[in-house]
PDB file of N, CA and C in Angstrom:
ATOM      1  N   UNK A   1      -6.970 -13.419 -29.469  1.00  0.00           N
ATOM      2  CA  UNK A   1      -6.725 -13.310 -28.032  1.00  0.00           C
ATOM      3  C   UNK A   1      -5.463 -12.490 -27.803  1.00  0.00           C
ATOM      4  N   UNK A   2      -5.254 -11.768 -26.659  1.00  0.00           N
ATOM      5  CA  UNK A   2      -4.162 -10.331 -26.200  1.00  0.00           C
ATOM      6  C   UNK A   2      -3.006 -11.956 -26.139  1.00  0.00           C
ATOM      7  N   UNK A   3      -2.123 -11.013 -25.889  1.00  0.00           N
ATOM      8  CA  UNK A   3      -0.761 -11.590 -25.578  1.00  0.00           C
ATOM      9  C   UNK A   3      -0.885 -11.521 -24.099  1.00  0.00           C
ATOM     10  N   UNK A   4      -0.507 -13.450 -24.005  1.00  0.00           N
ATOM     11  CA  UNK A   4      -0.995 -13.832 -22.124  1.00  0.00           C
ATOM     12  C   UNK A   4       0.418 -12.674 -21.118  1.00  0.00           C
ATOM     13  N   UNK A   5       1.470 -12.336 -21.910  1.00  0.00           N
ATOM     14  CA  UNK A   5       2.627 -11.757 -21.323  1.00  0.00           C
ATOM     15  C   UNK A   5       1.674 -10.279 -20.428  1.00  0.00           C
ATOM     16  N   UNK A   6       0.934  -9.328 -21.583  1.00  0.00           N
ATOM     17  CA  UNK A   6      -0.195  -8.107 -21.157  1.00  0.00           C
ATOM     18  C   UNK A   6      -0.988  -8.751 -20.140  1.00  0.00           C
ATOM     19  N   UNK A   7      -1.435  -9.842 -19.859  1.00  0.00           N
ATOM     20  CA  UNK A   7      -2.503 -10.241 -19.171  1.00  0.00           C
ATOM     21  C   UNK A   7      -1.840 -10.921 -17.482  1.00  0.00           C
ATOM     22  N   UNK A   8      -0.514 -11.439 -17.805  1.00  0.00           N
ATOM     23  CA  UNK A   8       0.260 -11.156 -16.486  1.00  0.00           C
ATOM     24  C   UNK A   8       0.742  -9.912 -16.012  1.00  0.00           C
ATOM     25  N   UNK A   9       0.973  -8.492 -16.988  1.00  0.00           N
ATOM     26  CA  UNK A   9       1.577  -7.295 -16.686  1.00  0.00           C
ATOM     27  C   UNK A   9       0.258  -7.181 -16.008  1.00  0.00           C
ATOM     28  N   UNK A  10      -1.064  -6.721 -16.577  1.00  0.00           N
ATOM     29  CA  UNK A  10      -1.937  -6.365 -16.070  1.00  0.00           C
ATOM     30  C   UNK A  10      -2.599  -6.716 -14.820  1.00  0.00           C
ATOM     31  N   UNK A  11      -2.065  -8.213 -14.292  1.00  0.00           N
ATOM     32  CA  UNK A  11      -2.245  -8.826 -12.954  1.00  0.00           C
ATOM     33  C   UNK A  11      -1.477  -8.187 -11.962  1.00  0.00           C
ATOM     34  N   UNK A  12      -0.152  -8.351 -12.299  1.00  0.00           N
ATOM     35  CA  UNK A  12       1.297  -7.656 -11.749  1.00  0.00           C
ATOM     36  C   UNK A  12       0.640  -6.318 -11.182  1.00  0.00           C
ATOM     37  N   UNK A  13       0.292  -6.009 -11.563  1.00  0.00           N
ATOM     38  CA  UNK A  13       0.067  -4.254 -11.961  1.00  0.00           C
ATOM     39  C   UNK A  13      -0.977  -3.886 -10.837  1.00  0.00           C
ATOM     40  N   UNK A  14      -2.187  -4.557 -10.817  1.00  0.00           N
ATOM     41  CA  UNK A  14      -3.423  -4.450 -10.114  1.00  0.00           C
ATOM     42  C   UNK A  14      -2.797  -5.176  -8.920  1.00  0.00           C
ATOM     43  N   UNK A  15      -2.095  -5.917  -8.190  1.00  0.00           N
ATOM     44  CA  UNK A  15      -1.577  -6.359  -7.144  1.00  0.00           C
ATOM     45  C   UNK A  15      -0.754  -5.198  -6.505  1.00  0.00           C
ATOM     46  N   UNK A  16       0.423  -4.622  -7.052  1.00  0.00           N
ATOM     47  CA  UNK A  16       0.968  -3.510  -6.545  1.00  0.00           C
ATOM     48  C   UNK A  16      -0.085  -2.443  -5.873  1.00  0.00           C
ATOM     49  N   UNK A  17      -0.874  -2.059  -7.785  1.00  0.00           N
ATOM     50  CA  UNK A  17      -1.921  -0.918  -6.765  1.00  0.00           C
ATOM     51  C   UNK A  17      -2.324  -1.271  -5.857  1.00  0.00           C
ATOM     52  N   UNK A  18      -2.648  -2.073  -5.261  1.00  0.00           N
ATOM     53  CA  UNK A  18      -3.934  -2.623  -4.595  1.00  0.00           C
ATOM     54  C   UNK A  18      -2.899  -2.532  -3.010  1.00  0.00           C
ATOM     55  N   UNK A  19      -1.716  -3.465  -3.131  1.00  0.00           N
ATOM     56  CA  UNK A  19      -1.096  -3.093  -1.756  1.00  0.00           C
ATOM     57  C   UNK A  19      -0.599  -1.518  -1.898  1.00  0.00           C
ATOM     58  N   UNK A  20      -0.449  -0.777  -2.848  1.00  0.00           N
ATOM     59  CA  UNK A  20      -0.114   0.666  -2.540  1.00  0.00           C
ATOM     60  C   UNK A  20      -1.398   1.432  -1.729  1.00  0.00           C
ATOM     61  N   UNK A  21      -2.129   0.837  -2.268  1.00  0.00           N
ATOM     62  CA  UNK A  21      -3.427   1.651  -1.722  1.00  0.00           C
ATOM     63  C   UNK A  21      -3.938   1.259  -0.300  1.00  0.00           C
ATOM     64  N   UNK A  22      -3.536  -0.522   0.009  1.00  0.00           N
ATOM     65  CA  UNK A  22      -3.759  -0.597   1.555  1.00  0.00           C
ATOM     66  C   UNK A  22      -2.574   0.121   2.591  1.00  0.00           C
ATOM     67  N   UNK A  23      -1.059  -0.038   2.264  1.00  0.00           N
ATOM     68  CA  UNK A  23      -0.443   0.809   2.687  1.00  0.00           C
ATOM     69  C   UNK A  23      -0.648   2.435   3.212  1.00  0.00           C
ATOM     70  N   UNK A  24      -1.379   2.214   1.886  1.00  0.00           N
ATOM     71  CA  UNK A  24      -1.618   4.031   2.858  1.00  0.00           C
ATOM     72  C   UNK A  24      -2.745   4.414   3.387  1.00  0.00           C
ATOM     73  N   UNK A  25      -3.637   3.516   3.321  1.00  0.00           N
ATOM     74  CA  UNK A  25      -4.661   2.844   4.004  1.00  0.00           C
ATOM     75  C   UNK A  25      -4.891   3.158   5.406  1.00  0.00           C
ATOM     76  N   UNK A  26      -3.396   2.022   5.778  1.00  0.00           N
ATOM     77  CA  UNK A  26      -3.367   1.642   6.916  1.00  0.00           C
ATOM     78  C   UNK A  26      -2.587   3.225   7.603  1.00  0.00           C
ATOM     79  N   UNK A  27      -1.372   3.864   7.022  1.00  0.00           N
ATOM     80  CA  UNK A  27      -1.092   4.627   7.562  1.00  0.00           C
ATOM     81  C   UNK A  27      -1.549   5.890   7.930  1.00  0.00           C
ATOM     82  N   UNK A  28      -2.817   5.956   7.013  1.00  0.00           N
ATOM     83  CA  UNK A  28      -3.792   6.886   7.409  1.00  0.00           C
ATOM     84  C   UNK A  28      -4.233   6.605   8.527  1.00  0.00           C
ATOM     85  N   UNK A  29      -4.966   5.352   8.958  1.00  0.00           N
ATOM     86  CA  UNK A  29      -5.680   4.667   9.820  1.00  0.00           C
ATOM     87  C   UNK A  29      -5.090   5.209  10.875  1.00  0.00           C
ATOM     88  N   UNK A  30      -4.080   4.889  11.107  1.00  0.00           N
ATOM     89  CA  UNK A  30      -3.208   5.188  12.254  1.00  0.00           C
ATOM     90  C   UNK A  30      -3.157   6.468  12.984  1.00  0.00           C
ATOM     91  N   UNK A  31      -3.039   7.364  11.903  1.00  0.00           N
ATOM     92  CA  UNK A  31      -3.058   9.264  12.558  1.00  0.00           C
ATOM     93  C   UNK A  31      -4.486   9.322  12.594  1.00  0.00           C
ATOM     94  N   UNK A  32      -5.618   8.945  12.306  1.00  0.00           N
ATOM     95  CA  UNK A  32      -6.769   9.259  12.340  1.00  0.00           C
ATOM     96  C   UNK A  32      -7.363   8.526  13.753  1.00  0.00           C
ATOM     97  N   UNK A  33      -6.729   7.330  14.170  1.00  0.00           N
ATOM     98  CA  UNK A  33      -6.691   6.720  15.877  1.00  0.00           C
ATOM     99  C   UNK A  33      -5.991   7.923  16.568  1.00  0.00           C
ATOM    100  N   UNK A  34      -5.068   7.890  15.961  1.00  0.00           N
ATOM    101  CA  UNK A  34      -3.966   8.901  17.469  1.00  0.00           C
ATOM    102  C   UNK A  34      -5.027  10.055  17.219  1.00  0.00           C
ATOM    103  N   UNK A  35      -5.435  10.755  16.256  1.00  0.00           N
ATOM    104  CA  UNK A  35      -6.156  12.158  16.812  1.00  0.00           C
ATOM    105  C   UNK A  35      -7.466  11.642  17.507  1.00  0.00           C
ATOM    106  N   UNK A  36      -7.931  10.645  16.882  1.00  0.00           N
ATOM    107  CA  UNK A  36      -9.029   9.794  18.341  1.00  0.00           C
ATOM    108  C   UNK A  36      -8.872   9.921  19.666  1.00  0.00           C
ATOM    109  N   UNK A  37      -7.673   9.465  20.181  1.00  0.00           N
ATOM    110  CA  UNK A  37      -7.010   9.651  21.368  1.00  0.00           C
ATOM    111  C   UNK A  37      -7.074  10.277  21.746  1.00  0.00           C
ATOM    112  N   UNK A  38      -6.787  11.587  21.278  1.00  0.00           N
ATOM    113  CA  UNK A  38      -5.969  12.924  21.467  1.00  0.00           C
ATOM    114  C   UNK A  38      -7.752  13.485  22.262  1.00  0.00           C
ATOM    115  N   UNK A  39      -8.132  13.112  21.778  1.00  0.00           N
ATOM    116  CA  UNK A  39      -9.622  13.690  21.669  1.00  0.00           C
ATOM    117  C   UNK A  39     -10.229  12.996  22.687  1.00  0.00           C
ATOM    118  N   UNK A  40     -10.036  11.776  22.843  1.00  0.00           N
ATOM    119  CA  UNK A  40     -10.340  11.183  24.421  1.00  0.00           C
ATOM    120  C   UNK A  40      -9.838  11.719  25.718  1.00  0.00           C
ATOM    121  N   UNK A  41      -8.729  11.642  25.106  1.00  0.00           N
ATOM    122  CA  UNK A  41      -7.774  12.010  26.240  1.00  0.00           C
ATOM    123  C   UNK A  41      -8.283  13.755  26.612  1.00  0.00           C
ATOM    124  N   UNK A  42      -8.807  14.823  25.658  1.00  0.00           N
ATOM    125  CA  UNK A  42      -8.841  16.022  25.909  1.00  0.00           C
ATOM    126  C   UNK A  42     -10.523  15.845  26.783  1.00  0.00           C
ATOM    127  N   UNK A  43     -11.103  15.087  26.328  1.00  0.00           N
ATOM    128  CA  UNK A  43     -12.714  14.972  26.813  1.00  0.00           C
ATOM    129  C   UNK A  43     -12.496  14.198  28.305  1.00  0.00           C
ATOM    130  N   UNK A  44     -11.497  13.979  28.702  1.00  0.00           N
ATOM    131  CA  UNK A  44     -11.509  13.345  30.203  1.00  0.00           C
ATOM    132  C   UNK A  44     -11.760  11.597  30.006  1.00  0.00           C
ATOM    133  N   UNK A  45     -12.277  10.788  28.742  1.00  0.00           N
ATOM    134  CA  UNK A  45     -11.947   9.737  28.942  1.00  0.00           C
ATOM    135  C   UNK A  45     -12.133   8.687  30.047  1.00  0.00           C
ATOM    136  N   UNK A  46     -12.277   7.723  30.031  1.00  0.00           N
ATOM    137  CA  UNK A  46     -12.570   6.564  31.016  1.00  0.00           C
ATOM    138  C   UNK A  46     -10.902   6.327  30.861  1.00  0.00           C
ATOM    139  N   UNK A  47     -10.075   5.200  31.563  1.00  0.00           N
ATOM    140  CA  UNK A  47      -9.050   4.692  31.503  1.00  0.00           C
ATOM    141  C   UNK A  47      -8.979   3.610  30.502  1.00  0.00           C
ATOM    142  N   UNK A  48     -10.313   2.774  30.551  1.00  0.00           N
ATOM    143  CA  UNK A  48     -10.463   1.497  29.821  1.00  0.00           C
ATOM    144  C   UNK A  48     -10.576   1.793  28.845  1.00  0.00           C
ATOM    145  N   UNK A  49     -11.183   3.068  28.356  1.00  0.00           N
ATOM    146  CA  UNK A  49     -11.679   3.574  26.641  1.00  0.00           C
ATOM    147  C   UNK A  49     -10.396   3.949  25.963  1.00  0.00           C
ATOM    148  N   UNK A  50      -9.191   4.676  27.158  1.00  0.00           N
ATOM    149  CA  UNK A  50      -7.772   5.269  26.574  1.00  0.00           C
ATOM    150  C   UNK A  50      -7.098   4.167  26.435  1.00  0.00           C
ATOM    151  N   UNK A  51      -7.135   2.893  27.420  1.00  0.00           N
ATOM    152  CA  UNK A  51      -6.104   1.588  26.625  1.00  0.00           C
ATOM    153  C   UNK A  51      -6.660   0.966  25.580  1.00  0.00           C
ATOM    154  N   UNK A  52      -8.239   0.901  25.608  1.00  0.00           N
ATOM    155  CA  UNK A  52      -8.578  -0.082  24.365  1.00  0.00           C
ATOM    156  C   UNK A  52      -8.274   1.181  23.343  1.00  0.00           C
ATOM    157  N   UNK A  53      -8.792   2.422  23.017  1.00  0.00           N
ATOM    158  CA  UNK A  53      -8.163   2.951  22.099  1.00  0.00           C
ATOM    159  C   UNK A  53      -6.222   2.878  21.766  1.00  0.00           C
ATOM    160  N   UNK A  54      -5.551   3.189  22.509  1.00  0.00           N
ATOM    161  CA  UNK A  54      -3.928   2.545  22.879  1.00  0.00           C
ATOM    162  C   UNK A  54      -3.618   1.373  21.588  1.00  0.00           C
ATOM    163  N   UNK A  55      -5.137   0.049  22.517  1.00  0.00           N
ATOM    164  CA  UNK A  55      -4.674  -1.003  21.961  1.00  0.00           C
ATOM    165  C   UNK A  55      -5.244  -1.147  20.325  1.00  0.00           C
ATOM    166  N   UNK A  56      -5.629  -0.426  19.740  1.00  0.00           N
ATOM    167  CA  UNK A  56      -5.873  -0.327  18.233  1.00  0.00           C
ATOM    168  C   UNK A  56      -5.454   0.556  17.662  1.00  0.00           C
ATOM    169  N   UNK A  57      -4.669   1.475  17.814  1.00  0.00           N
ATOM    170  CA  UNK A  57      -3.382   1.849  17.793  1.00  0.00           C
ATOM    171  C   UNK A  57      -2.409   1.223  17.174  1.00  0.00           C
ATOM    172  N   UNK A  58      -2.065   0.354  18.119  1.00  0.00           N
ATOM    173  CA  UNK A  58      -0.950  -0.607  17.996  1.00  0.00           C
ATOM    174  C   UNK A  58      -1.221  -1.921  17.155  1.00  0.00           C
ATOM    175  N   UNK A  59      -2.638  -2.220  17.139  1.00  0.00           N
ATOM    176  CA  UNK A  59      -2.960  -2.844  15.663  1.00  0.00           C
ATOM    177  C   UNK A  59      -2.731  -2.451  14.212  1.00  0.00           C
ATOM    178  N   UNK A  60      -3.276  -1.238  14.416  1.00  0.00           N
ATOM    179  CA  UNK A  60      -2.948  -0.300  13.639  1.00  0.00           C
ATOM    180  C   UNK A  60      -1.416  -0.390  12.659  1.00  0.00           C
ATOM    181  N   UNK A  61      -0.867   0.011  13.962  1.00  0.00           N
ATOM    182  CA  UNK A  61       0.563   0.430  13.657  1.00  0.00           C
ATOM    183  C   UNK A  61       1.603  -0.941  13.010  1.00  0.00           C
ATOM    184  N   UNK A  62       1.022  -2.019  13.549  1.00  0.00           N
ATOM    185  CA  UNK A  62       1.680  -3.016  13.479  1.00  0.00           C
ATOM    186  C   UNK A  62       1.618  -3.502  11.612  1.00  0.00           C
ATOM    187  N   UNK A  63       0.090  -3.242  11.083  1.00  0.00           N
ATOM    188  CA  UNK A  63      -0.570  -3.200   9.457  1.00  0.00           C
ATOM    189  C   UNK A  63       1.083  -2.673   8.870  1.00  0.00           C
ATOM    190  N   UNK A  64       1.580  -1.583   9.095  1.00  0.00           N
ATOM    191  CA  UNK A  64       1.899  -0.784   8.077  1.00  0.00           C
ATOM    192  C   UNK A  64       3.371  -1.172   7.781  1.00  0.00           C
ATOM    193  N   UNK A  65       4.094  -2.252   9.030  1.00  0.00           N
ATOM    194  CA  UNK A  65       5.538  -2.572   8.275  1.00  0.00           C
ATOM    195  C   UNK A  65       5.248  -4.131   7.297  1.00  0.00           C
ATOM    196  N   UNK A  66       4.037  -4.419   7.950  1.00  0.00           N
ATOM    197  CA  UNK A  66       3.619  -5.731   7.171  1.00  0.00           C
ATOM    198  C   UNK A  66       3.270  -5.407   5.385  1.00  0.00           C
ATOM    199  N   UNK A  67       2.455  -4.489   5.414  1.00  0.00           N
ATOM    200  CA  UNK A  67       2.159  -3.983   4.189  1.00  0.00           C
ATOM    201  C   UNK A  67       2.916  -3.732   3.603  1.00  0.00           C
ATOM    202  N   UNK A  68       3.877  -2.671   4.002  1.00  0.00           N
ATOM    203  CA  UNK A  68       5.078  -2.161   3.425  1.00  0.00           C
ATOM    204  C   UNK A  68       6.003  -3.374   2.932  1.00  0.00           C
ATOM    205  N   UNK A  69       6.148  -3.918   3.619  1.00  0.00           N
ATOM    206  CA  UNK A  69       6.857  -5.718   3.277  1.00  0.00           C
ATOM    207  C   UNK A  69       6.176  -5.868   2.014  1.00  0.00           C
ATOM    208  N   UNK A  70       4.953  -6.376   1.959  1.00  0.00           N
ATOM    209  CA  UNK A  70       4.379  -6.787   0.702  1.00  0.00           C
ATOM    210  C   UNK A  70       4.053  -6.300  -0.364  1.00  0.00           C
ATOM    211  N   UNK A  71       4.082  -5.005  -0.040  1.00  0.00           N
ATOM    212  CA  UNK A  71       4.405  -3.788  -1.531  1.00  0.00           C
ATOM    213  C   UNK A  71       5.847  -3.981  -1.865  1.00  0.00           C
ATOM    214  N   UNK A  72       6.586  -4.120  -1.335  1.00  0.00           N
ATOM    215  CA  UNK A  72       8.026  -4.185  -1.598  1.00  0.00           C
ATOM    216  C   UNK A  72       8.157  -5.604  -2.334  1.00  0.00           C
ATOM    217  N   UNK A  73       7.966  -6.287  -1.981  1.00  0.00           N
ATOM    218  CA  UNK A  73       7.969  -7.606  -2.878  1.00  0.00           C
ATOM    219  C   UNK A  73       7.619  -7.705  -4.124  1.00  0.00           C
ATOM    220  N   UNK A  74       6.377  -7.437  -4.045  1.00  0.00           N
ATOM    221  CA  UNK A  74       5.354  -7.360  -5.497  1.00  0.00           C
ATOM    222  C   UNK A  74       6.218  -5.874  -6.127  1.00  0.00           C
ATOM    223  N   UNK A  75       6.885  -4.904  -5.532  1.00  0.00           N
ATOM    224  CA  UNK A  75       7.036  -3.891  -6.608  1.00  0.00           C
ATOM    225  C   UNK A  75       8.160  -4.421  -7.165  1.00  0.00           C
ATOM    226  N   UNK A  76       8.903  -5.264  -6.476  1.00  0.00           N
ATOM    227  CA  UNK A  76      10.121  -5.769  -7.334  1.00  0.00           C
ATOM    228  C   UNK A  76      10.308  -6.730  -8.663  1.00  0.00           C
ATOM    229  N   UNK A  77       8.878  -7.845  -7.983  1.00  0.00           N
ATOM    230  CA  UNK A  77       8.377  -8.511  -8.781  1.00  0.00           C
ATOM    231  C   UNK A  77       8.505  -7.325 -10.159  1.00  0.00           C
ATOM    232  N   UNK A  78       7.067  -6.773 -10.270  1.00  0.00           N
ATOM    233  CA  UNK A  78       6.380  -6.295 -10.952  1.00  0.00           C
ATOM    234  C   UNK A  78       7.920  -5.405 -11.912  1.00  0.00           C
ATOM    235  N   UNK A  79       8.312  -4.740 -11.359  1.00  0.00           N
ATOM    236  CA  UNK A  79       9.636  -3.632 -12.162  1.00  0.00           C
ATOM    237  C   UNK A  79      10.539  -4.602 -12.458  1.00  0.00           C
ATOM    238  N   UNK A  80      11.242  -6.054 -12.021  1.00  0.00           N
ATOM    239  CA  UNK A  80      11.666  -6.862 -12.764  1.00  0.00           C
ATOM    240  C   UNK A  80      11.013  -7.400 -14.301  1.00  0.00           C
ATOM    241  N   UNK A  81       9.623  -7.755 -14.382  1.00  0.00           N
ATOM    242  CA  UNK A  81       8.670  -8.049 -15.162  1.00  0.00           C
ATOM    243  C   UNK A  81       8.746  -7.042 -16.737  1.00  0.00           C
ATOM    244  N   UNK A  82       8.879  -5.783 -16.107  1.00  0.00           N
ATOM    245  CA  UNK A  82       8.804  -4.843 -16.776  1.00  0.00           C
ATOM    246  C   UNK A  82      10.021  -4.236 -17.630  1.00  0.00           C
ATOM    247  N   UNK A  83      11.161  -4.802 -16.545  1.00  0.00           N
ATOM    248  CA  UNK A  83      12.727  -4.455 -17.741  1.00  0.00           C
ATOM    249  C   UNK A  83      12.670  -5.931 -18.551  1.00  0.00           C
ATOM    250  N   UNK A  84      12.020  -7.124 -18.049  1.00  0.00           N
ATOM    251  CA  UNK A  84      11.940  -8.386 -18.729  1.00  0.00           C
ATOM    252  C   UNK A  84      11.257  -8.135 -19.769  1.00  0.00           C
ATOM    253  N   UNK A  85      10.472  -7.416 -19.838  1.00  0.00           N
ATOM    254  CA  UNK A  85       9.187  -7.347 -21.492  1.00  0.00           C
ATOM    255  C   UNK A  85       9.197  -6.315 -21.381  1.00  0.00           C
ATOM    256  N   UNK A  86      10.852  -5.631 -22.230  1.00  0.00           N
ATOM    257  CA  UNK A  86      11.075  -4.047 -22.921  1.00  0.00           C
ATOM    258  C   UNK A  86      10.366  -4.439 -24.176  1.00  0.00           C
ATOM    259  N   UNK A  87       9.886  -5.317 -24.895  1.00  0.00           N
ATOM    260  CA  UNK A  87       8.921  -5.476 -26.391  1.00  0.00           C
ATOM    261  C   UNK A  87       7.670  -4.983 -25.979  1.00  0.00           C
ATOM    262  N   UNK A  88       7.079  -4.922 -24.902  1.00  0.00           N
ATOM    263  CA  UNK A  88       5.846  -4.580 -24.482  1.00  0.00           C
ATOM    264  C   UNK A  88       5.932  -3.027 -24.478  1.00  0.00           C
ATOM    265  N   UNK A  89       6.688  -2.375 -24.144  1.00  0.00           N
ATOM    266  CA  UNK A  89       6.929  -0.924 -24.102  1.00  0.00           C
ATOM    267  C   UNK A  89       5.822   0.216 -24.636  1.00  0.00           C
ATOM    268  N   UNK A  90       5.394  -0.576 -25.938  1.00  0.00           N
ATOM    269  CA  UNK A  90       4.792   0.491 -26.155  1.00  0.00           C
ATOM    270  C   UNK A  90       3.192   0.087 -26.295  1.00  0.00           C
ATOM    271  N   UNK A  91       2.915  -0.629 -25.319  1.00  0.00           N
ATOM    272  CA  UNK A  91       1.816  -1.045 -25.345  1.00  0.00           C
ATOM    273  C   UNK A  91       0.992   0.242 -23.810  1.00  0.00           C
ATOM    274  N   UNK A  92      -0.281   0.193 -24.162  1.00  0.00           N
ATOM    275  CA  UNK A  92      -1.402   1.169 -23.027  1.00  0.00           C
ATOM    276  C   UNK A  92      -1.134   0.106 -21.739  1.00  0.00           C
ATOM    277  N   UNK A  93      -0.669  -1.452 -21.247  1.00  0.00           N
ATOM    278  CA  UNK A  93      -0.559  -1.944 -20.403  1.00  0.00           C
ATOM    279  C   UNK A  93       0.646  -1.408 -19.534  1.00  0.00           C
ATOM    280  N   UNK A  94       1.727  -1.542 -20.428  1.00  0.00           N
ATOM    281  CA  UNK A  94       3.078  -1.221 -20.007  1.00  0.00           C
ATOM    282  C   UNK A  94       3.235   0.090 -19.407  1.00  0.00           C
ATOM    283  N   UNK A  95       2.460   1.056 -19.774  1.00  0.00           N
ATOM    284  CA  UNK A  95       2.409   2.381 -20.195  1.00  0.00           C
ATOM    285  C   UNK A  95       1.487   2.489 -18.229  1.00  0.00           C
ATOM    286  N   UNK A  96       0.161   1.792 -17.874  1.00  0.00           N
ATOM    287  CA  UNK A  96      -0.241   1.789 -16.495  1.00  0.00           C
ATOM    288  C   UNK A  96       1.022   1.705 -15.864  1.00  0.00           C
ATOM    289  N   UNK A  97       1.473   0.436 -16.091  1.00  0.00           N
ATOM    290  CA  UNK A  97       2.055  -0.393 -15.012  1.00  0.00           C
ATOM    291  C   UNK A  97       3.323   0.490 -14.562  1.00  0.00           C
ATOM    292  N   UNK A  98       3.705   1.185 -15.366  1.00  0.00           N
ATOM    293  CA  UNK A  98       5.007   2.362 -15.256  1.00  0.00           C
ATOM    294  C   UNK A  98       4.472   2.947 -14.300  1.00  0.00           C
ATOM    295  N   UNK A  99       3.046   3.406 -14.202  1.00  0.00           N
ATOM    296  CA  UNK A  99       2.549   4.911 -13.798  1.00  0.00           C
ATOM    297  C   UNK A  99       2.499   4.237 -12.163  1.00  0.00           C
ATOM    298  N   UNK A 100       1.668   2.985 -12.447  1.00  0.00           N
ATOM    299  CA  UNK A 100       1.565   1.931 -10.628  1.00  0.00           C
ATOM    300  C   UNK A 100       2.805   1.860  -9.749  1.00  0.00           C
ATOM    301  N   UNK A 101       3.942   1.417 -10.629  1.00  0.00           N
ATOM    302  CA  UNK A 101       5.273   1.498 -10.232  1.00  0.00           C
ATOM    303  C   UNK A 101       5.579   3.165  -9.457  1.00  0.00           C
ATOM    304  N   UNK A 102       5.489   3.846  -9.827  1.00  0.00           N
ATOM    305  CA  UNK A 102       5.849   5.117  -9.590  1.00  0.00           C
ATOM    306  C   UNK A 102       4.688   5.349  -8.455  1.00  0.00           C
ATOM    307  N   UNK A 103       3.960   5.055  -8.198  1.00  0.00           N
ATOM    308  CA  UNK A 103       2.825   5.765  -7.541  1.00  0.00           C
ATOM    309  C   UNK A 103       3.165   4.555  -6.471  1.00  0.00           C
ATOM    310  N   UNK A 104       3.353   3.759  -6.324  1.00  0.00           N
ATOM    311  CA  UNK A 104       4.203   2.903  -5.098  1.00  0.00           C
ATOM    312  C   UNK A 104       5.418   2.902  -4.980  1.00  0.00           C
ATOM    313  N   UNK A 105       6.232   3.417  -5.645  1.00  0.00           N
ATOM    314  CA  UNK A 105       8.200   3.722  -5.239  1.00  0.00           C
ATOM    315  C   UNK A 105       7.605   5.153  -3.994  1.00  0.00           C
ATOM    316  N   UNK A 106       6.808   6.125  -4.483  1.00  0.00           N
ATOM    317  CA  UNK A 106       6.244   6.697  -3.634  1.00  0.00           C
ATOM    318  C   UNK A 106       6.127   6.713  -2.420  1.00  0.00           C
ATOM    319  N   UNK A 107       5.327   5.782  -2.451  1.00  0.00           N
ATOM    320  CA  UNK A 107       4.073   5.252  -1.107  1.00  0.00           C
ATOM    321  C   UNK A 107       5.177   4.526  -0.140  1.00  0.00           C
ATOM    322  N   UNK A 108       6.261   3.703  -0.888  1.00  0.00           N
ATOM    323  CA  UNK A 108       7.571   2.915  -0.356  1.00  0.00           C
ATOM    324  C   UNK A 108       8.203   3.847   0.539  1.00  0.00           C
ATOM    325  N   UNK A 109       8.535   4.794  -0.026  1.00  0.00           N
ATOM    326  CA  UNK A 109       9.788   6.044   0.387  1.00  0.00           C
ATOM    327  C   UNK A 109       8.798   6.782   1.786  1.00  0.00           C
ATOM    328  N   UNK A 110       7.900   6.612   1.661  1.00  0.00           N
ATOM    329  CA  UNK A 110       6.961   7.450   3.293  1.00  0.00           C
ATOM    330  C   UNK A 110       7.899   6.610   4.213  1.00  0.00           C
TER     331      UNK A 110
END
């Protein structure tokens, strides 16, 4: 059986991606509503269609400091984990979880 230490990196690891990837998810979501808008608003639009669009928007918008919160947590987690099990280093786990880290310090800094 692997070493259970790889089998928490590898949990660690798939949690980060996973909020890196709704993060930008959501912030996609968001410019892809506003050019919605944009597009209502250019087609003449009802009033009720421009606030309920407005109001998912602002659903929208609201996803992305929440997310961002919870990528931030788990990436700290996870890069604490990772100066904790420098013996793991040269393992193909350690070796992802570097690459996840980096590909959400990323996604953080937007």
């Amino acid at each position: 059986m692997t070493d259970p230490r790889i089998r928490q990196l590898v949990i660690k690891a798939g949690v980060v991606k996973r909020l890196t990837r709704e993060k930008f998810c959501y912030a996609k979501e968001v410019k892809i509503e506003e050019s919605r808008l944009e597009k209502f608003k250019g087609e003449g639009a009802d009033d009720h269609v421009l606030r309920k669009q407005e109001e998912v928007i602002q659903e929208c918008v609201m996803m992305v400091p929440d997310s961002k919160r919870r990528l931030q947590k788990e990436y700290d987690i996870l890069e604490k984990y990772l100066a904790d099990e420098q013996d793991l280093k040269e393992t193909e786990e350690y070796t992802r979880a570097a690459d996840v880290l980096k590909a959400a310090k990323a996604e953080l800094e937007i």
